[in-house]
C-alpha atoms as a PDB file:
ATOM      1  CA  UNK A   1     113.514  76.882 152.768  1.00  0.00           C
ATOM      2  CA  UNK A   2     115.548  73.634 154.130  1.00  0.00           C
ATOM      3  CA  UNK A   3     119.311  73.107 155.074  1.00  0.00           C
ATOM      4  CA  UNK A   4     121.362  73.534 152.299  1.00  0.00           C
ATOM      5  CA  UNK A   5     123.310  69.748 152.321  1.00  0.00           C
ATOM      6  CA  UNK A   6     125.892  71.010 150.674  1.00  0.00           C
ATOM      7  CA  UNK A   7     126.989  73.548 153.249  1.00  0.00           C
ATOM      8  CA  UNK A   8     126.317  71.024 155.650  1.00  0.00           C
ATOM      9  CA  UNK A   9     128.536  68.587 154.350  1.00  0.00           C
ATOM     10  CA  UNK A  10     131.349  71.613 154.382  1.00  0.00           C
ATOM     11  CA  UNK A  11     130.703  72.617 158.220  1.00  0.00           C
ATOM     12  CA  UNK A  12     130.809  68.515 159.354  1.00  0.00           C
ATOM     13  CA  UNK A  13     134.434  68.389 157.351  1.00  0.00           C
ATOM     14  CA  UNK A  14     135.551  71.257 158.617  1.00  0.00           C
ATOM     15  CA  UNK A  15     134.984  70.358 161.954  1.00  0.00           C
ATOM     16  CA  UNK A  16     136.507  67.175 161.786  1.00  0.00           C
ATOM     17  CA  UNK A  17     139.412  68.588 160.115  1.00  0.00           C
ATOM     18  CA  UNK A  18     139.795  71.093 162.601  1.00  0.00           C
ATOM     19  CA  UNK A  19     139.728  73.494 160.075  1.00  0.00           C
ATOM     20  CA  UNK A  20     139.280  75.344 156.652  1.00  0.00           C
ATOM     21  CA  UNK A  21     142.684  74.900 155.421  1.00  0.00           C
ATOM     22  CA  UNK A  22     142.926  70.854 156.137  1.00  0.00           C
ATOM     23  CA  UNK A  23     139.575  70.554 155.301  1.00  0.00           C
ATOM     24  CA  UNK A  24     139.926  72.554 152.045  1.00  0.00           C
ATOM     25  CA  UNK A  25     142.964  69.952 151.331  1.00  0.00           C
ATOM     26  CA  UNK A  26     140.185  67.267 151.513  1.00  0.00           C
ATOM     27  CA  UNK A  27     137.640  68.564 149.621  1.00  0.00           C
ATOM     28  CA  UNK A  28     139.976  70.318 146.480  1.00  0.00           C
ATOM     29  CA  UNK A  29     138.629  73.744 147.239  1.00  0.00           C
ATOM     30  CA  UNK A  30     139.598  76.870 148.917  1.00  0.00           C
ATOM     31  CA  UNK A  31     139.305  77.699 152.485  1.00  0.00           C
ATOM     32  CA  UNK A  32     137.749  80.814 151.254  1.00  0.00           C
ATOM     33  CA  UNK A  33     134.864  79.071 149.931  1.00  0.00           C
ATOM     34  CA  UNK A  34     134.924  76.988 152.308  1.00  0.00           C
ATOM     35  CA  UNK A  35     133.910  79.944 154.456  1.00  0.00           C
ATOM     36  CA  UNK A  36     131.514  81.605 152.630  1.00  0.00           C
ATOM     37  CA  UNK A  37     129.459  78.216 152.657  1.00  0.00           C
ATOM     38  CA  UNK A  38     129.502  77.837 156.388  1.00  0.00           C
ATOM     39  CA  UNK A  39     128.402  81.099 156.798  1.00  0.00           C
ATOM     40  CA  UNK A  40     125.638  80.840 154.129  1.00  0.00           C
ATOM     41  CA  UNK A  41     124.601  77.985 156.863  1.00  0.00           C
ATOM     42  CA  UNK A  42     125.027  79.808 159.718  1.00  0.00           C
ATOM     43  CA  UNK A  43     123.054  82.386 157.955  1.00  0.00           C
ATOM     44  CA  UNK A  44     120.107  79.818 157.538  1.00  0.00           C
ATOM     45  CA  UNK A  45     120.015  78.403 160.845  1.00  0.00           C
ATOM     46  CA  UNK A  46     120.165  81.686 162.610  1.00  0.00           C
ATOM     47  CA  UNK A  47     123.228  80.556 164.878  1.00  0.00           C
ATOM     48  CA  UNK A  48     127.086  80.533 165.154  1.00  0.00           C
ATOM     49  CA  UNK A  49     128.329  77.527 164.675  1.00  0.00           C
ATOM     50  CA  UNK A  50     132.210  78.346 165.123  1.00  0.00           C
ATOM     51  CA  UNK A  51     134.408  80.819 167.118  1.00  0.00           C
ATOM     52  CA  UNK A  52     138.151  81.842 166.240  1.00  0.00           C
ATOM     53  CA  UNK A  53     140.701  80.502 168.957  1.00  0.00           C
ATOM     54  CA  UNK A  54     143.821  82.052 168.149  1.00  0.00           C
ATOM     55  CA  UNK A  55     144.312  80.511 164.868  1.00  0.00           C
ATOM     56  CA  UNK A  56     141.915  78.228 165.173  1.00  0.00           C
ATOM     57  CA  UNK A  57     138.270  77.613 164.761  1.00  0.00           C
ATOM     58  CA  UNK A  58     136.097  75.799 167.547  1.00  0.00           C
ATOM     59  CA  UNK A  59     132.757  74.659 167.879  1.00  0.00           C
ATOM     60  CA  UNK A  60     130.076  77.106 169.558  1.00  0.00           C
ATOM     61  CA  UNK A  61     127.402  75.230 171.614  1.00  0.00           C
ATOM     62  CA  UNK A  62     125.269  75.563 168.480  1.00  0.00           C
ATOM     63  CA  UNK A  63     127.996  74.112 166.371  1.00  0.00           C
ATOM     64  CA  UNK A  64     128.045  70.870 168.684  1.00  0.00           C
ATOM     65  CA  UNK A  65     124.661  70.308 168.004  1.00  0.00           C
ATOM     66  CA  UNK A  66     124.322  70.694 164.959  1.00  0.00           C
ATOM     67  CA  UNK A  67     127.979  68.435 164.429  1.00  0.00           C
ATOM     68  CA  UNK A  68     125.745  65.710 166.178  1.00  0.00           C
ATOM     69  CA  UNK A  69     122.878  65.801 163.550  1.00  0.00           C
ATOM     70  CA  UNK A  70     125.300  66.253 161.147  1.00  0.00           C
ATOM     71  CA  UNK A  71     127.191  62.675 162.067  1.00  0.00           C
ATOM     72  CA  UNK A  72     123.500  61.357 162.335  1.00  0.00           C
ATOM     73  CA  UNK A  73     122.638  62.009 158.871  1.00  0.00           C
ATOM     74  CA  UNK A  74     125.749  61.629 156.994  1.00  0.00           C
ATOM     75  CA  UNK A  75     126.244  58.162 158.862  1.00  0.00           C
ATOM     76  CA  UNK A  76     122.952  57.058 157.520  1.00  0.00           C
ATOM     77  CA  UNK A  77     124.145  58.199 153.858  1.00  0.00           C
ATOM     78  CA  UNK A  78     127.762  55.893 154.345  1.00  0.00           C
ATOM     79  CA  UNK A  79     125.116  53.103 155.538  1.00  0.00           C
ATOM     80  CA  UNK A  80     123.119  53.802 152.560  1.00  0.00           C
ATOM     81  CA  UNK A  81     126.148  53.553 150.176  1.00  0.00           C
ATOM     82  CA  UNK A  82     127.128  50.472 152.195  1.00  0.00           C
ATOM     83  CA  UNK A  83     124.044  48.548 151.662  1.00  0.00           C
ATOM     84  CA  UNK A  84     123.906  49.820 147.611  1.00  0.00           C
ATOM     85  CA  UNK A  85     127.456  48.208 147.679  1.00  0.00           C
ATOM     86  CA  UNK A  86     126.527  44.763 148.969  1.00  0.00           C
ATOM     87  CA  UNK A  87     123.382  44.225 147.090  1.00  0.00           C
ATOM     88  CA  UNK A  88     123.646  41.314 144.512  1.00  0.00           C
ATOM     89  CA  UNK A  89     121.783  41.231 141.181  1.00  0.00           C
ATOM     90  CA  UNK A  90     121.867  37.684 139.314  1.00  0.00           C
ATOM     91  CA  UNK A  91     125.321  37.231 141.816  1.00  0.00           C
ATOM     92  CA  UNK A  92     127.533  38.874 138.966  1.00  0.00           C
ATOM     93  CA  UNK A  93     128.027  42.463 141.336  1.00  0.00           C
ATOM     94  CA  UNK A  94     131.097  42.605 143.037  1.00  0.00           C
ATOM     95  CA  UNK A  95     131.166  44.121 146.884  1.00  0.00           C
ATOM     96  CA  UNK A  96     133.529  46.936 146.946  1.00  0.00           C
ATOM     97  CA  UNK A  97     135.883  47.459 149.914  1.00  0.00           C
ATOM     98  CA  UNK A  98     137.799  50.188 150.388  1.00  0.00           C
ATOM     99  CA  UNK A  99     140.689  50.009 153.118  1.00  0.00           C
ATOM    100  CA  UNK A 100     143.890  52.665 154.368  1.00  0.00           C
ATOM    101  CA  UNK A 101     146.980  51.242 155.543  1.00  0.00           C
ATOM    102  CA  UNK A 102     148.906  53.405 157.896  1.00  0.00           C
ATOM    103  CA  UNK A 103     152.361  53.444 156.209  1.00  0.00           C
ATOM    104  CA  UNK A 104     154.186  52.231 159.561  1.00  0.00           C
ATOM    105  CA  UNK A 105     152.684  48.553 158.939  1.00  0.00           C
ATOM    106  CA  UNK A 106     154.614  46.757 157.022  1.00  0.00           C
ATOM    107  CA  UNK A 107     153.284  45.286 153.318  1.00  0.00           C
ATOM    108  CA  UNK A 108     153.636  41.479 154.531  1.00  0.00           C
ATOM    109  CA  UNK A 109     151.645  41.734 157.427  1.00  0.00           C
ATOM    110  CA  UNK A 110     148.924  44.579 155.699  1.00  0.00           C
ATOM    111  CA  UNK A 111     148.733  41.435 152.702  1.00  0.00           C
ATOM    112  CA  UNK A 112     148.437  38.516 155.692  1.00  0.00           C
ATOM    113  CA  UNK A 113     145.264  40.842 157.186  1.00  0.00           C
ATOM    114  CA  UNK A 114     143.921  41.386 154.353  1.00  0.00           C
ATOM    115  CA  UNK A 115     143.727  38.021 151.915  1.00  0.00           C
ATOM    116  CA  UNK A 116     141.021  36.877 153.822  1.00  0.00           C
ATOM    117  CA  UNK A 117     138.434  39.321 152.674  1.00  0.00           C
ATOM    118  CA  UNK A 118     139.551  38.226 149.384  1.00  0.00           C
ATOM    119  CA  UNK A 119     138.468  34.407 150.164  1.00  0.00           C
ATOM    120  CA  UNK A 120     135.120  35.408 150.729  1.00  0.00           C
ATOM    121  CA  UNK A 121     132.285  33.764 148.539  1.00  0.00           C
ATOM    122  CA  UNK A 122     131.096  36.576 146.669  1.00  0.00           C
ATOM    123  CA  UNK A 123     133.409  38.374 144.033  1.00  0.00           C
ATOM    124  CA  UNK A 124     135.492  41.389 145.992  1.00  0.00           C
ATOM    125  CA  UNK A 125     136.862  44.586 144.887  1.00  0.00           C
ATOM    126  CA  UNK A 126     139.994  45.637 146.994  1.00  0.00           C
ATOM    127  CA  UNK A 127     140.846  49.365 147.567  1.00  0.00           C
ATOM    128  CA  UNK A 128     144.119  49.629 149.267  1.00  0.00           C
ATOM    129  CA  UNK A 129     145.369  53.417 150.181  1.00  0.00           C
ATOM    130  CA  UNK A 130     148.663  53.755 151.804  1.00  0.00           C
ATOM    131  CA  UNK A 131     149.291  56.818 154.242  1.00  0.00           C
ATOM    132  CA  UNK A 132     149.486  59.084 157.774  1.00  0.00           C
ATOM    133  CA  UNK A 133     147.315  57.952 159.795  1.00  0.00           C
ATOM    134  CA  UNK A 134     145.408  61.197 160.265  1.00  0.00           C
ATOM    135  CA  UNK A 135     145.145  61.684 157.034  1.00  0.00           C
ATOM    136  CA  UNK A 136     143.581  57.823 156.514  1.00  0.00           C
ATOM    137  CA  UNK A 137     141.559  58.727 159.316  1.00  0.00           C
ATOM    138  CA  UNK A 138     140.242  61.771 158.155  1.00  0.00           C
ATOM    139  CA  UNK A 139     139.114  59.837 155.184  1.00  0.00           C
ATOM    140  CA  UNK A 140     137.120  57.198 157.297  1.00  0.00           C
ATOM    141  CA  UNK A 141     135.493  60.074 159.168  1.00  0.00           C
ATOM    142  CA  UNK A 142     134.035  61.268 155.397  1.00  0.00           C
ATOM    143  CA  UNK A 143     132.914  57.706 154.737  1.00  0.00           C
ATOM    144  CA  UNK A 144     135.334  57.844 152.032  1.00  0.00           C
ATOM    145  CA  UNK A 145     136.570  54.309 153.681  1.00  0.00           C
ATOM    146  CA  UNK A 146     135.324  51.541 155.207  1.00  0.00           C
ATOM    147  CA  UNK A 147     138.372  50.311 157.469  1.00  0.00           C
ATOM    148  CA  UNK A 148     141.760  51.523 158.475  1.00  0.00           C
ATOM    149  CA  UNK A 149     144.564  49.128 159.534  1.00  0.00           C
ATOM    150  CA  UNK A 150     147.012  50.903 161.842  1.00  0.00           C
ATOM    151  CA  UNK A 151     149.781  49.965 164.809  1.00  0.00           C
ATOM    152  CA  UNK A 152     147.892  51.689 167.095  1.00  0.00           C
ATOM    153  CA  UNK A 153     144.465  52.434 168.491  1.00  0.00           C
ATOM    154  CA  UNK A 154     142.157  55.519 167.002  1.00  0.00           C
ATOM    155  CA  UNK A 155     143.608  58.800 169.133  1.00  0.00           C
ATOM    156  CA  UNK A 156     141.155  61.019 171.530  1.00  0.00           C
ATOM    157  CA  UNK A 157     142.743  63.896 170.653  1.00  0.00           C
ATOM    158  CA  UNK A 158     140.655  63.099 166.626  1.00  0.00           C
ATOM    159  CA  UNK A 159     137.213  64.316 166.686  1.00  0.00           C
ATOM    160  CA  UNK A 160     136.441  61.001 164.779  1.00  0.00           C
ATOM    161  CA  UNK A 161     133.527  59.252 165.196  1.00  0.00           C
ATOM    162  CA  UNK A 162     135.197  55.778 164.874  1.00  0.00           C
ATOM    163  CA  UNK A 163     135.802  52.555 166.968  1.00  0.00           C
ATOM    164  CA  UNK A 164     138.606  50.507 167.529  1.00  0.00           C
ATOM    165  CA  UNK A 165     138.508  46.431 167.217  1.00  0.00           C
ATOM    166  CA  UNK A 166     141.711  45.155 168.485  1.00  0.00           C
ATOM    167  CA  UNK A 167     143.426  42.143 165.970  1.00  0.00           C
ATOM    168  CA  UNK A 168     146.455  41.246 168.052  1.00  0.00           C
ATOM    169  CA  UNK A 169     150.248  41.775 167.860  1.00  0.00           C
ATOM    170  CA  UNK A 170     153.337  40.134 167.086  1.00  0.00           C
ATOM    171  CA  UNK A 171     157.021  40.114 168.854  1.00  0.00           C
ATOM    172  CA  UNK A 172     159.959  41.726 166.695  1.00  0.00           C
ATOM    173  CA  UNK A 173     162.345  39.588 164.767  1.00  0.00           C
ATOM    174  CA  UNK A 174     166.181  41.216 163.817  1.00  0.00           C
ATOM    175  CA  UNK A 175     167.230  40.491 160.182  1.00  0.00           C
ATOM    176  CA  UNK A 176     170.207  41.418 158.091  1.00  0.00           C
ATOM    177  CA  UNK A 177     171.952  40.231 154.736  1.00  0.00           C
ATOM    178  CA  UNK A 178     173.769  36.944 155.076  1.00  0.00           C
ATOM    179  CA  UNK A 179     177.356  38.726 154.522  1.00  0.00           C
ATOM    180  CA  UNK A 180     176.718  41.168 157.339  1.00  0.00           C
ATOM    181  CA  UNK A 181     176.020  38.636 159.585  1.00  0.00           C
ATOM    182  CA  UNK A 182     178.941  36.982 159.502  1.00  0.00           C
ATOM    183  CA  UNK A 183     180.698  40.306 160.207  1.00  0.00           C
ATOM    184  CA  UNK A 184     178.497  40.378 163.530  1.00  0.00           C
ATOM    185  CA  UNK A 185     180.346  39.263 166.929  1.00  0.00           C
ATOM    186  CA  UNK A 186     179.310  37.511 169.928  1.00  0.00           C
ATOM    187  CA  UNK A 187     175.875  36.307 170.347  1.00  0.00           C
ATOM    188  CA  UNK A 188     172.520  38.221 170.163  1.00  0.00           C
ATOM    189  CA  UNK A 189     171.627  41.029 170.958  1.00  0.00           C
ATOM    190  CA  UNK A 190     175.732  41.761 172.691  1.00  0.00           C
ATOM    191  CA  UNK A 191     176.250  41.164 168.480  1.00  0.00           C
ATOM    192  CA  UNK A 192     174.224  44.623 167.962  1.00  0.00           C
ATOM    193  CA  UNK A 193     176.710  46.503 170.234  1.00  0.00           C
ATOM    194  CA  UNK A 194     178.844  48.802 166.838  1.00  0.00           C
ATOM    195  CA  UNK A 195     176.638  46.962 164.143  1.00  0.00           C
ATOM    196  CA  UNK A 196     175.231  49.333 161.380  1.00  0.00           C
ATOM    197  CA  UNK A 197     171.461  49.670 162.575  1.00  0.00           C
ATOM    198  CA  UNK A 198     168.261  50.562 160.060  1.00  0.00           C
ATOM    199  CA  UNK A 199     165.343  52.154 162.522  1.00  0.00           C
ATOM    200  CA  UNK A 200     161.714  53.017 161.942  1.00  0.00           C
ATOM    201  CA  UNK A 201     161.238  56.238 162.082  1.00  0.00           C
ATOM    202  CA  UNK A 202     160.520  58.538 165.242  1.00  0.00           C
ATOM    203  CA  UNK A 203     156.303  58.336 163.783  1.00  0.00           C
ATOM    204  CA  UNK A 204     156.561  54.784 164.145  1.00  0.00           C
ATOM    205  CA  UNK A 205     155.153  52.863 167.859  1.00  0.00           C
ATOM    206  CA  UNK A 206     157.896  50.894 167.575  1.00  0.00           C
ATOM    207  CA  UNK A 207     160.611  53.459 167.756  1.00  0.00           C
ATOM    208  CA  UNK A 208     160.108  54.232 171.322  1.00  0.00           C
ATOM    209  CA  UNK A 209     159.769  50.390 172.558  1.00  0.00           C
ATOM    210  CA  UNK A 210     163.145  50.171 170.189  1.00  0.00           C
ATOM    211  CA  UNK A 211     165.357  52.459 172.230  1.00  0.00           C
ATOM    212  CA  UNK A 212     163.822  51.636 175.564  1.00  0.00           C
ATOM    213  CA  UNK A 213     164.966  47.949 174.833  1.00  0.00           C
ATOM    214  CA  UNK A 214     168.524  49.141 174.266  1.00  0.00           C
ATOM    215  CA  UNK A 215     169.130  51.385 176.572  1.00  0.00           C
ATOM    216  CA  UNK A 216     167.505  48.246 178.943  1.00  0.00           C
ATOM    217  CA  UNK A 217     170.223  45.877 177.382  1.00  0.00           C
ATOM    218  CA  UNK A 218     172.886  48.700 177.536  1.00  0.00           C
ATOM    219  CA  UNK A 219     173.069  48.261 173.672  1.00  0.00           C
ATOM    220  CA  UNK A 220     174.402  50.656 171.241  1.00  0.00           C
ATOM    221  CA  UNK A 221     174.651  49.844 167.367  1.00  0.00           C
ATOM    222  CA  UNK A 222     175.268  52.693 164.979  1.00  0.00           C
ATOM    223  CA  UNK A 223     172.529  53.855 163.350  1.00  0.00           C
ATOM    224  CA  UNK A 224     172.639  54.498 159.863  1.00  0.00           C
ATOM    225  CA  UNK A 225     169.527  55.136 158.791  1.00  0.00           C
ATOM    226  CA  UNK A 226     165.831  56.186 159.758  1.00  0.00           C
ATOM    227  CA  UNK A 227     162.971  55.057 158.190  1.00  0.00           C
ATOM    228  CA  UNK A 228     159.660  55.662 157.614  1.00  0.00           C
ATOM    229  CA  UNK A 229     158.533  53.936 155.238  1.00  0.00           C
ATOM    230  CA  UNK A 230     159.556  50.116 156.291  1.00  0.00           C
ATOM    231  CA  UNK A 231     159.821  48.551 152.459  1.00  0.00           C
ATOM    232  CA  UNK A 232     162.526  51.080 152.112  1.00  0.00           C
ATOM    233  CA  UNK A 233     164.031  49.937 155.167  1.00  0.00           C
ATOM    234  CA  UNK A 234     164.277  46.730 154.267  1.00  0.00           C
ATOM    235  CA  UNK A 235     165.650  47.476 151.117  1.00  0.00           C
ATOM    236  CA  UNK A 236     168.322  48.693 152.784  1.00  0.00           C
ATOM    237  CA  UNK A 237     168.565  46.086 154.603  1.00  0.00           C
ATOM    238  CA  UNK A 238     168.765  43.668 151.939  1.00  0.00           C
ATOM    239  CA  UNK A 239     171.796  45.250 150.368  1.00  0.00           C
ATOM    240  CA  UNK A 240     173.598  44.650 153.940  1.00  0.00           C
ATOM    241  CA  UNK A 241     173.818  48.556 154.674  1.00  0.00           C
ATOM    242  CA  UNK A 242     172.314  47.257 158.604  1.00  0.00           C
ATOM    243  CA  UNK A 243     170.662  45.351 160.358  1.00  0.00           C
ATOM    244  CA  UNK A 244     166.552  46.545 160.801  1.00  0.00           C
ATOM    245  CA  UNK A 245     163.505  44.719 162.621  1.00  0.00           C
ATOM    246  CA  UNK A 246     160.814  43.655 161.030  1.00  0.00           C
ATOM    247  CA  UNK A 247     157.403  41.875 162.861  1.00  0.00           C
ATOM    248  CA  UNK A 248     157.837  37.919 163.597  1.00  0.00           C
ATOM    249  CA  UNK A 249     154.575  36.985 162.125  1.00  0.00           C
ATOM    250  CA  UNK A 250     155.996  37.451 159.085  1.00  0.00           C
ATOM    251  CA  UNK A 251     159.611  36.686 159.384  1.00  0.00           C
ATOM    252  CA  UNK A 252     159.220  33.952 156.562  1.00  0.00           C
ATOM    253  CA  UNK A 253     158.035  36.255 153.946  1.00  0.00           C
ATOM    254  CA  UNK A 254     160.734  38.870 155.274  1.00  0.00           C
ATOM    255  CA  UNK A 255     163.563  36.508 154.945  1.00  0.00           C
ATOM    256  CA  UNK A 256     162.032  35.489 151.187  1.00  0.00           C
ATOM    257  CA  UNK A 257     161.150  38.315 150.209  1.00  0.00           C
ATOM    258  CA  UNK A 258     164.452  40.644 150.976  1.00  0.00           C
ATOM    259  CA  UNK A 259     166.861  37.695 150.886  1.00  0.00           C
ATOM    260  CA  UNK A 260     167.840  38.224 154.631  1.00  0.00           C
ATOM    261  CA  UNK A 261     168.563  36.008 157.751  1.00  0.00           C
ATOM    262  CA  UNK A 262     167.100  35.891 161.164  1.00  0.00           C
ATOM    263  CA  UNK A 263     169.693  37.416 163.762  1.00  0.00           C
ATOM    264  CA  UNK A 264     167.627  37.394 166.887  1.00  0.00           C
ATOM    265  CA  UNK A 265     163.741  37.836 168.326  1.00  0.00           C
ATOM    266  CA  UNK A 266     162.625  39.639 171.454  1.00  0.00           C
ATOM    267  CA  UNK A 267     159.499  39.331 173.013  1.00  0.00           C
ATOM    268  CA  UNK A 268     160.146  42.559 174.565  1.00  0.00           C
ATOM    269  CA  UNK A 269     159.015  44.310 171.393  1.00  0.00           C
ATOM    270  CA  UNK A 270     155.898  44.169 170.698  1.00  0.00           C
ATOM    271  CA  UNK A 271     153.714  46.096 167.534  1.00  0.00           C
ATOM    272  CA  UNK A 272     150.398  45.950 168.079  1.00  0.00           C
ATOM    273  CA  UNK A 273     147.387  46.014 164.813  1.00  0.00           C
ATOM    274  CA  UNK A 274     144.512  47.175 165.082  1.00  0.00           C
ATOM    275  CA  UNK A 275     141.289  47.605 162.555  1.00  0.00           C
ATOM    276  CA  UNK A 276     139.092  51.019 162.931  1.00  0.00           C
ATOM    277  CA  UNK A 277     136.079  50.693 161.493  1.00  0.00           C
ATOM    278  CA  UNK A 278     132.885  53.458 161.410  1.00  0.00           C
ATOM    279  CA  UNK A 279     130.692  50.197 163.249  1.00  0.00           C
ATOM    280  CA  UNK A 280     130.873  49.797 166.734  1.00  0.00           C
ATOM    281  CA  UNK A 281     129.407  46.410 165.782  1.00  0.00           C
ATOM    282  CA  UNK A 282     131.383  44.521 162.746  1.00  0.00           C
ATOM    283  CA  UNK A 283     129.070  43.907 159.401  1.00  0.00           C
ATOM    284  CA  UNK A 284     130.828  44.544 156.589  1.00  0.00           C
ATOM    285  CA  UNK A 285     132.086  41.281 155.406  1.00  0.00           C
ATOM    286  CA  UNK A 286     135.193  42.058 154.514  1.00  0.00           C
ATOM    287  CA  UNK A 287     135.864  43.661 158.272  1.00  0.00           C
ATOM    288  CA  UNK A 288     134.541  40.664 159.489  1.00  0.00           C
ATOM    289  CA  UNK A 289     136.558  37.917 157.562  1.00  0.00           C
ATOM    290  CA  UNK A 290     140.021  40.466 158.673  1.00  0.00           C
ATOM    291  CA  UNK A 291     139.253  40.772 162.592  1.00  0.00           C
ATOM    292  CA  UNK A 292     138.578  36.835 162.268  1.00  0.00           C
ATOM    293  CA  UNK A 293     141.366  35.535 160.925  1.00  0.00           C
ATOM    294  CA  UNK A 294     143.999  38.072 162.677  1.00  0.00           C
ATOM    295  CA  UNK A 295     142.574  37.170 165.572  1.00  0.00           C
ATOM    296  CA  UNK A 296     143.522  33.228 164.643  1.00  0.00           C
ATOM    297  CA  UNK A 297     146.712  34.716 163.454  1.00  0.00           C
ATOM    298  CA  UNK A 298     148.077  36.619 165.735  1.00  0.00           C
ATOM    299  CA  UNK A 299     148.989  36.637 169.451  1.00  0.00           C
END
């Protein structure tokens, strides 16, 4: 009798998730079944493929191996889907392409990485998802995606079997509504020193940068508000409840967009972007047309 792919699809989420109860969140079902599957294939193979760690599950020496076969074969089925995907019949099939945008990047500069793939020559079919980043990444590591736009790099401390491909960065612009910047004194950034401040949030790689550089310029505004979602931010921003940062790429579509004015820039700030991709080597066309033109784009 052969391996049961079902259960073998439950023990490789599970031990990317880290667990039964994440993984259980992925797949809809309970970590009780959940269980009983894994041990249906532990029953089959004759080994243990996890141990308990305190609350926790780990890999046995077994489990490794068999997590490595695992990656093999359902790699080859996201390839499989991959290729379906880009096949053309008569030229009237449309390439799907499905990407996650960590919600830390902001919506201008997700849009400015991502029009390209919609420039291609054949017809496209966008799939945006907007979330945490583990959770995004957790998706790529089912296949479920084929890129993930982020601020920063793919973490070791993930189990993922993913690579990053660098696009470049961008230096941070300060914005507020017209009316509150006449109410600002002195010149920038002494004009931040009592201002009403709108933050990213403490997930966010900018935060840290953020309060380094004030405590650097012996700054202190007074912060009103933490964000992390960065729309919201700005929205905030717009109505003149602070002043917030925003990346200078964009700072056009920013000051358009939320009706705001350019207080300042430092170069001293700096978000980086990045693309994470299942391919060590870029094929998909739509990850290649991205990492192309962000790399044009951006410094």
């Amino acid at each position: 009798m052969s391996v049961n792919f079902k259960h073998l699809h439950y023990f490789w989420v599970v031990a990317k998730a880290g667990g039964v109860v994440r993984a259980g969140e992925q797949l809809h079902t309970t970590p009780q079944t959940l269980s009983g599957q894994i041990k249906l294939l532990e029953d089959r193979l004759g080994r243990r493929l996890f141990r308990k760690s305190g609350r926790k599950l780990e890999l046995t020496d077994d489990g490794r191996v068999a997590l490595r076969y695992a990656d093999e074969i359902f790699g080859l089925g996201s390839e499989l889907e991959a290729a379906m995907r880009e096949r053309r019949t008569g030229g009237d099939q449309v390439l799907e392409f499905r990407v996650g945008i960590e919600d830390a990047v902001a919506k201008s500069v997700a849009y400015m990485l991502l029009e390209p793939a919609l420039a291609l020559d054949e017809p496209v079919r966008l799939i945006c998802t907007e979330g945490h980043f583990d959770d995004l990444l957790a998706q790529l590591a089912l296949h479920r995606m084929d890129l993930v736009i982020a601020d920063e790099p793919l973490p070791r401390r993930l189990a993922v079997k993913a690579y990053n491909h660098a696009l470049g960065s961008s230096a941070m612009s300060f914005f507020c509504a017209p009316a509150l910047a006449r109410q600002l004194e002195g010149p920038f950034p002494d004009c931040l020193n009592g201002a009403p401040m709108l933050i990213p949030g403490a997930s966010s790689t900018v935060r840290s940068q953020f309060e380094s550089w004030l405590t650097l310029h012996g700054l202190r505004p007074r912060v009103v508000g933490e964000f992390d979602d960065g729309a919201l931010m700005k929205a905030f921003g717009r109505e003149g409840r602070g002043v917030f940062i925003s990346p200078s790429v964009v700072e056009q579509q920013t000051c358009a967009q939320y009706d705001v004015q350019i207080i300042g820039r430092s170069s001293e700030l700096v978000e980086q972007f990045y693309a994470i991709s299942v391919e060590r080597r870029i094929s998909h066309p739509g990850v290649v047309a991205i990492t192309q033109a962000a790399r044009a784009t951006l410094l």
